[in-house]
PDB file of N, CA and C in Angstrom:
ATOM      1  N   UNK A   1      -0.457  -3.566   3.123  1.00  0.00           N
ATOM      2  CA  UNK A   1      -0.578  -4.941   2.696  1.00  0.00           C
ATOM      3  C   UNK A   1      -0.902  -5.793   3.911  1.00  0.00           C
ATOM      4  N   UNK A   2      -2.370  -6.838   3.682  1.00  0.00           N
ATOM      5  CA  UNK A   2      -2.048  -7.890   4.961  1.00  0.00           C
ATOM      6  C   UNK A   2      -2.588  -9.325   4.412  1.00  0.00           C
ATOM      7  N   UNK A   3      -2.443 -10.065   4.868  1.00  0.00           N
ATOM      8  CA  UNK A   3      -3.082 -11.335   4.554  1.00  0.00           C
ATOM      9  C   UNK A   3      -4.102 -11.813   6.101  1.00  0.00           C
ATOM     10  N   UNK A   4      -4.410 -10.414   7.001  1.00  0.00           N
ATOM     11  CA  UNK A   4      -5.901 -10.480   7.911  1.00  0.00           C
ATOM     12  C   UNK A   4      -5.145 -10.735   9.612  1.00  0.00           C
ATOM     13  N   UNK A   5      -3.605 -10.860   9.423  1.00  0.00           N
ATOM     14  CA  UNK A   5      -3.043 -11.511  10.570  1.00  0.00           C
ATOM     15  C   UNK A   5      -2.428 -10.000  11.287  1.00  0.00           C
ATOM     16  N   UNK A   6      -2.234  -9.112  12.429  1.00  0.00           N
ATOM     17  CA  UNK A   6      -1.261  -8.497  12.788  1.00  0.00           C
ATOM     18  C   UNK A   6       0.146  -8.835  12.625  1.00  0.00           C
ATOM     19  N   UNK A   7       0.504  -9.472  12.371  1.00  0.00           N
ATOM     20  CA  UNK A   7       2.077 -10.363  12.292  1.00  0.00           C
ATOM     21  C   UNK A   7       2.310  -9.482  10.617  1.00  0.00           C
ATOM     22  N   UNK A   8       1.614 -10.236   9.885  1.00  0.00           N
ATOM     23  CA  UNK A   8       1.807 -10.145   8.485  1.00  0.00           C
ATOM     24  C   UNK A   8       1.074  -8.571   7.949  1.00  0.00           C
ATOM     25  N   UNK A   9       0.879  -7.763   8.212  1.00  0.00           N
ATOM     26  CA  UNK A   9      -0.120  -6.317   8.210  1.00  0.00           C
ATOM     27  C   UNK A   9       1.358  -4.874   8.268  1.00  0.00           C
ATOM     28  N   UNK A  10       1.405  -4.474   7.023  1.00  0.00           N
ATOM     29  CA  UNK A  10       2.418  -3.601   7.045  1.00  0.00           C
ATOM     30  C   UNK A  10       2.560  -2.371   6.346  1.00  0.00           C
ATOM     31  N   UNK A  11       3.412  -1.608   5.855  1.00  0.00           N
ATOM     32  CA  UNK A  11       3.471  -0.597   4.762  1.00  0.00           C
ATOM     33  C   UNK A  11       4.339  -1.181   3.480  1.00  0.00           C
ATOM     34  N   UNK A  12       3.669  -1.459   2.172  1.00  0.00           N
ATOM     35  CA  UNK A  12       4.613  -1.788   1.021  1.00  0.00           C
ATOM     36  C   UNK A  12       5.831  -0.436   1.107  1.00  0.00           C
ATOM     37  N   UNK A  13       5.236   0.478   0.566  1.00  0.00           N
ATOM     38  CA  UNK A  13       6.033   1.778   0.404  1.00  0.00           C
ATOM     39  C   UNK A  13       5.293   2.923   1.029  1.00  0.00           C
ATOM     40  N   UNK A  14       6.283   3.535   1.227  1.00  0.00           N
ATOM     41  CA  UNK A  14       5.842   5.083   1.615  1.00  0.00           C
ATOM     42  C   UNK A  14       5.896   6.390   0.717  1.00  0.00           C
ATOM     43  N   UNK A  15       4.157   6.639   0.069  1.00  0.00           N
ATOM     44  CA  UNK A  15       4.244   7.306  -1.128  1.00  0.00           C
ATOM     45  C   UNK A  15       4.449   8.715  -0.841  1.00  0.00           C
ATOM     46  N   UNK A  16       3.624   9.088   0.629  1.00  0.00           N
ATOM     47  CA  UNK A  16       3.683  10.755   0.990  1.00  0.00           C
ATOM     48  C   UNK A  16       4.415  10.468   2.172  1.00  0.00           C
ATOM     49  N   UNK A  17       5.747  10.197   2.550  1.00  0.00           N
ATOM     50  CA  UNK A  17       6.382  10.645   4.149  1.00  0.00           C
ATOM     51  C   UNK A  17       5.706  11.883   4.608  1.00  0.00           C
ATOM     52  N   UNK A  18       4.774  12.879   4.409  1.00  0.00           N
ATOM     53  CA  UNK A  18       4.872  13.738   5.233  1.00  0.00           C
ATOM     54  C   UNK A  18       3.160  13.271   5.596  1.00  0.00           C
ATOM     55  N   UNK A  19       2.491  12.069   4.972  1.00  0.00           N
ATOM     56  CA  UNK A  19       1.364  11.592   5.010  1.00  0.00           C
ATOM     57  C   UNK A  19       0.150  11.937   4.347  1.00  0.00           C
ATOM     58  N   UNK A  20      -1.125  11.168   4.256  1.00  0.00           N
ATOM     59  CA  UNK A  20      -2.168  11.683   3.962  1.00  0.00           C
ATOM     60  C   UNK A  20      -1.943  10.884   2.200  1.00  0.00           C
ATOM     61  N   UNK A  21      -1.683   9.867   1.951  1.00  0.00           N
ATOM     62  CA  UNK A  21      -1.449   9.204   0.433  1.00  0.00           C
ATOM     63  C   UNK A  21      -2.547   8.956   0.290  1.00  0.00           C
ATOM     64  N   UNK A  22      -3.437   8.395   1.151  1.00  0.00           N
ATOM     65  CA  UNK A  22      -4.802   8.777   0.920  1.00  0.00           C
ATOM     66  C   UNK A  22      -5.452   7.711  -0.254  1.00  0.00           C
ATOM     67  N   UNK A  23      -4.611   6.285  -0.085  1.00  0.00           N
ATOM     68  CA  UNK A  23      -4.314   5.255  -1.588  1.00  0.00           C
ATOM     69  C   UNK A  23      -6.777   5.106  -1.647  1.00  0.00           C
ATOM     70  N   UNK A  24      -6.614   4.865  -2.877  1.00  0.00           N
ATOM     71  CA  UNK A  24      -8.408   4.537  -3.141  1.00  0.00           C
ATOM     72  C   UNK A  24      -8.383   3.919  -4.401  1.00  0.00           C
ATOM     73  N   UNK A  25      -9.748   3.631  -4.434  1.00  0.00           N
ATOM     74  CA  UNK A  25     -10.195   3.612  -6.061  1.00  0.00           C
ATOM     75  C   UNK A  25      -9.512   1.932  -6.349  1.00  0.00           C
ATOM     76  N   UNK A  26      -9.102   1.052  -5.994  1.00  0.00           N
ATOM     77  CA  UNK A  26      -8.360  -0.329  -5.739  1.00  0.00           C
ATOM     78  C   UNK A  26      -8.908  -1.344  -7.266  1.00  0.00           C
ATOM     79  N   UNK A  27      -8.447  -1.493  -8.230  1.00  0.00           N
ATOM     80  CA  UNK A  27      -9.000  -2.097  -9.451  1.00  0.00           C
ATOM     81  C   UNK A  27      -7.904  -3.740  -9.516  1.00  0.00           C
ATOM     82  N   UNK A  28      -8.167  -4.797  -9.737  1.00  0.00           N
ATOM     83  CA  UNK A  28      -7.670  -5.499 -10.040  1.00  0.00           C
ATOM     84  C   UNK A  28      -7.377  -6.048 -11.263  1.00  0.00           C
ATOM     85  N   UNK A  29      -6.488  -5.646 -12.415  1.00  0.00           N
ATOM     86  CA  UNK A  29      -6.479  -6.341 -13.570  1.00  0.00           C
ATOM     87  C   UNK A  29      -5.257  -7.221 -13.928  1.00  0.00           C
ATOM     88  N   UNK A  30      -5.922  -8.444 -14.202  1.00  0.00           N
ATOM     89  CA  UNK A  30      -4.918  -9.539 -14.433  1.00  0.00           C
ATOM     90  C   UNK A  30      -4.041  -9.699 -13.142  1.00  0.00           C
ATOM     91  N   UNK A  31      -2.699  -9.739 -12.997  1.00  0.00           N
ATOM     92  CA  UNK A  31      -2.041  -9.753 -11.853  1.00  0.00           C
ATOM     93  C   UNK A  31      -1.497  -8.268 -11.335  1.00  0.00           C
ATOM     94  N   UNK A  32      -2.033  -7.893 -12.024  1.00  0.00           N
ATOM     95  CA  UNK A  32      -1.715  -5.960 -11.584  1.00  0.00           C
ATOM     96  C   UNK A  32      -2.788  -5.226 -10.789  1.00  0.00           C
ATOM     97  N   UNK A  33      -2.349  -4.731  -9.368  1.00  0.00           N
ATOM     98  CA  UNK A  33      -3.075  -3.545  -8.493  1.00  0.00           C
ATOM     99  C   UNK A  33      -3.059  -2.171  -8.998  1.00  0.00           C
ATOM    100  N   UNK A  34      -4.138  -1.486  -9.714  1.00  0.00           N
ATOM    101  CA  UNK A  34      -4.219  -0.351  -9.410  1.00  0.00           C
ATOM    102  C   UNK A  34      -3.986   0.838  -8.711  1.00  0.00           C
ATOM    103  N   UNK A  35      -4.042   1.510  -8.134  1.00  0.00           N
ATOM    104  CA  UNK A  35      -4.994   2.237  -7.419  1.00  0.00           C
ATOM    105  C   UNK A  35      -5.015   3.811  -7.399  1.00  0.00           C
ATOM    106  N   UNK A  36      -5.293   4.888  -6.812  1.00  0.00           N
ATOM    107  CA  UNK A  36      -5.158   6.605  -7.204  1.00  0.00           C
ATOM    108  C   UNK A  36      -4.561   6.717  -5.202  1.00  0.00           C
ATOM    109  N   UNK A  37      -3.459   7.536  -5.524  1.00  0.00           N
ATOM    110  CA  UNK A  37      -3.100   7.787  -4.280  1.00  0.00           C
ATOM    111  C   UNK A  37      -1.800   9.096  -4.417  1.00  0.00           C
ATOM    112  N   UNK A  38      -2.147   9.804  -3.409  1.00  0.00           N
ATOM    113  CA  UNK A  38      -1.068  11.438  -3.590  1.00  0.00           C
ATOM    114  C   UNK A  38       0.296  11.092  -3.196  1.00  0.00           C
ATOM    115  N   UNK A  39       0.635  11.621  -4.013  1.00  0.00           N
ATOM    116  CA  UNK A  39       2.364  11.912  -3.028  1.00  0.00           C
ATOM    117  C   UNK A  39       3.022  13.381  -2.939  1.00  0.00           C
ATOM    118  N   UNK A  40       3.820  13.355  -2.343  1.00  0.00           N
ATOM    119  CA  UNK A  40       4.130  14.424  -1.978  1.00  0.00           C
ATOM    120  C   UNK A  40       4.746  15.825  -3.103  1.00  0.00           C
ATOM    121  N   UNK A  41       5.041  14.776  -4.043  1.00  0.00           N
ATOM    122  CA  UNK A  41       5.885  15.387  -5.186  1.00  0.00           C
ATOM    123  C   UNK A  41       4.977  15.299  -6.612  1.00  0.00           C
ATOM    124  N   UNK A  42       4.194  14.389  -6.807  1.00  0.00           N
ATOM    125  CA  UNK A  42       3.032  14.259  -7.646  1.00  0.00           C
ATOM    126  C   UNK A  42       1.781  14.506  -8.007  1.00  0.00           C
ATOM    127  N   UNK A  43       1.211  14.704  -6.647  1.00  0.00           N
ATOM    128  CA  UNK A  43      -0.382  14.979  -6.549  1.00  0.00           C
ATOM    129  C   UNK A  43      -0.659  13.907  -6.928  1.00  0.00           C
ATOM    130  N   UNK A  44      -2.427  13.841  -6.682  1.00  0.00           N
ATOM    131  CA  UNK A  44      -2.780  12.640  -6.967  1.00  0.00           C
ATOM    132  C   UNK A  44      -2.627  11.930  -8.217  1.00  0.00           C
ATOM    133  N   UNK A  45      -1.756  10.943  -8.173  1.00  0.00           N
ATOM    134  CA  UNK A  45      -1.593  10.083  -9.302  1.00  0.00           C
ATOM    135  C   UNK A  45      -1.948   8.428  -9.254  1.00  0.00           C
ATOM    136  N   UNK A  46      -2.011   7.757 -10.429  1.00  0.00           N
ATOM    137  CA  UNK A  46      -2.731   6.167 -10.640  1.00  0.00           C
ATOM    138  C   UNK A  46      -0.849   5.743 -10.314  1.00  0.00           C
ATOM    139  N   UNK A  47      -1.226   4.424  -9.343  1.00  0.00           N
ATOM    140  CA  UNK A  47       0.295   4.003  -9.058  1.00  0.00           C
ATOM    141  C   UNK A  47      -0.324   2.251  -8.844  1.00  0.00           C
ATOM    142  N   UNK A  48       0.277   1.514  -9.671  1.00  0.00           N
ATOM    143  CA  UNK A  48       0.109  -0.135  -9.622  1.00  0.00           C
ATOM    144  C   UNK A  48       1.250  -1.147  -9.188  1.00  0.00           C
ATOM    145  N   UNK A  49       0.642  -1.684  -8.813  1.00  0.00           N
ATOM    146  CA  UNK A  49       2.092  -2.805  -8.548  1.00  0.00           C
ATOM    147  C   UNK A  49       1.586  -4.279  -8.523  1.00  0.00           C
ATOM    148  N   UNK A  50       2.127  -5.287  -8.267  1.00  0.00           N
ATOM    149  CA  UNK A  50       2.102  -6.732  -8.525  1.00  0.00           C
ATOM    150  C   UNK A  50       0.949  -6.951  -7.316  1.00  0.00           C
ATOM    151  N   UNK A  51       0.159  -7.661  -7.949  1.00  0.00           N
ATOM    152  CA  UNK A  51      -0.670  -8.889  -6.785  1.00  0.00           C
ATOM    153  C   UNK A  51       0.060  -9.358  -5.958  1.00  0.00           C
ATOM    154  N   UNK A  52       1.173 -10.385  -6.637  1.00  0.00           N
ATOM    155  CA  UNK A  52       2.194 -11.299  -5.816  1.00  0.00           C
ATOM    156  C   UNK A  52       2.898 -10.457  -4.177  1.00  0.00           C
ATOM    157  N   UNK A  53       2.784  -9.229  -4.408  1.00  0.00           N
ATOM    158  CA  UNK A  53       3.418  -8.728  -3.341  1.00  0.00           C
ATOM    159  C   UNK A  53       3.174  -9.607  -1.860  1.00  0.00           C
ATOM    160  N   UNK A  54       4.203  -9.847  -1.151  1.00  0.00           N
ATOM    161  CA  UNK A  54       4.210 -10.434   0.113  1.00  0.00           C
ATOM    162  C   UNK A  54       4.198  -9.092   1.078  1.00  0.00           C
ATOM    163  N   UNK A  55       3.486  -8.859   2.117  1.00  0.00           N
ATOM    164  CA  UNK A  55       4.308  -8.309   3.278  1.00  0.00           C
ATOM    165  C   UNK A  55       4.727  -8.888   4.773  1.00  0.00           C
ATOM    166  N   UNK A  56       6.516  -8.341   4.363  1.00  0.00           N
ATOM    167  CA  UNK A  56       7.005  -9.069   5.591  1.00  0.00           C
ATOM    168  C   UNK A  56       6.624  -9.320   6.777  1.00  0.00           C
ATOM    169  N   UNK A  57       7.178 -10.050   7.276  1.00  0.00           N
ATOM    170  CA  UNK A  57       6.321 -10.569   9.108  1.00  0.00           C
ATOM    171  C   UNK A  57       7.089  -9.049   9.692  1.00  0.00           C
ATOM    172  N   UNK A  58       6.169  -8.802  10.091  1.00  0.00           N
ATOM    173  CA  UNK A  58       6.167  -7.214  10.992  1.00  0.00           C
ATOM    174  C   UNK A  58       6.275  -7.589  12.505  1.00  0.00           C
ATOM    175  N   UNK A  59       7.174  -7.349  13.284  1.00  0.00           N
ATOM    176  CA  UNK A  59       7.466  -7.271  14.696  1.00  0.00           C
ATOM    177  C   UNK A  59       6.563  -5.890  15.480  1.00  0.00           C
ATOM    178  N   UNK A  60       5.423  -7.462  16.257  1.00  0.00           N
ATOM    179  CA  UNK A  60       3.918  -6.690  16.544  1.00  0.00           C
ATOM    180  C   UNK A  60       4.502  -5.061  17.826  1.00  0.00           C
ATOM    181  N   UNK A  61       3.804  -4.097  18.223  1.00  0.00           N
ATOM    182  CA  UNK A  61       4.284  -3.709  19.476  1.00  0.00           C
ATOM    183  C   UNK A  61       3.288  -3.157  19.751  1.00  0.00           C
ATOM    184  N   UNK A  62       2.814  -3.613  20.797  1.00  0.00           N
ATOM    185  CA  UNK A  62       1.308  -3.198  21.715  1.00  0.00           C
ATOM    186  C   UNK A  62       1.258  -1.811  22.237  1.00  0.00           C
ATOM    187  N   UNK A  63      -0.096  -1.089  21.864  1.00  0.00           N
ATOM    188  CA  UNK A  63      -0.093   0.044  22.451  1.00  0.00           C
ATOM    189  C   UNK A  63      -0.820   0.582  23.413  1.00  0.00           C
TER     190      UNK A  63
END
């Protein structure tokens, strides 16, 4: 999730901890996100959630 700022640029959830969720395919209907992304326990499955989502101010750390 970002709104374009490093500050505000984060992870909603973590669908595969062992990685590779691999989120695509991004559809917008009404106030609902789409999208096709793997998890670890599912395989690739369609997983949506709210537009409204905020992501928190993220504490930047330079690399």
């Amino acid at each position: 999730m970002t709104d374009g700022t490093p500050g505000r640029t984060g992870l909603v959830a973590d669908l595969s901890p062992l990685g590779g969720s691999n989120p695509q395919s991004f559809t917008q209907v009404g106030s609902t996100l789409f999208f096709r992304a793997r998890s670890d326990t599912r395989g690739d499955t369609l997983w949506a959630m709210p537009v409204t989502v905020a992501c928190p101010t993220q504490e930047v750390h330079a690399r």
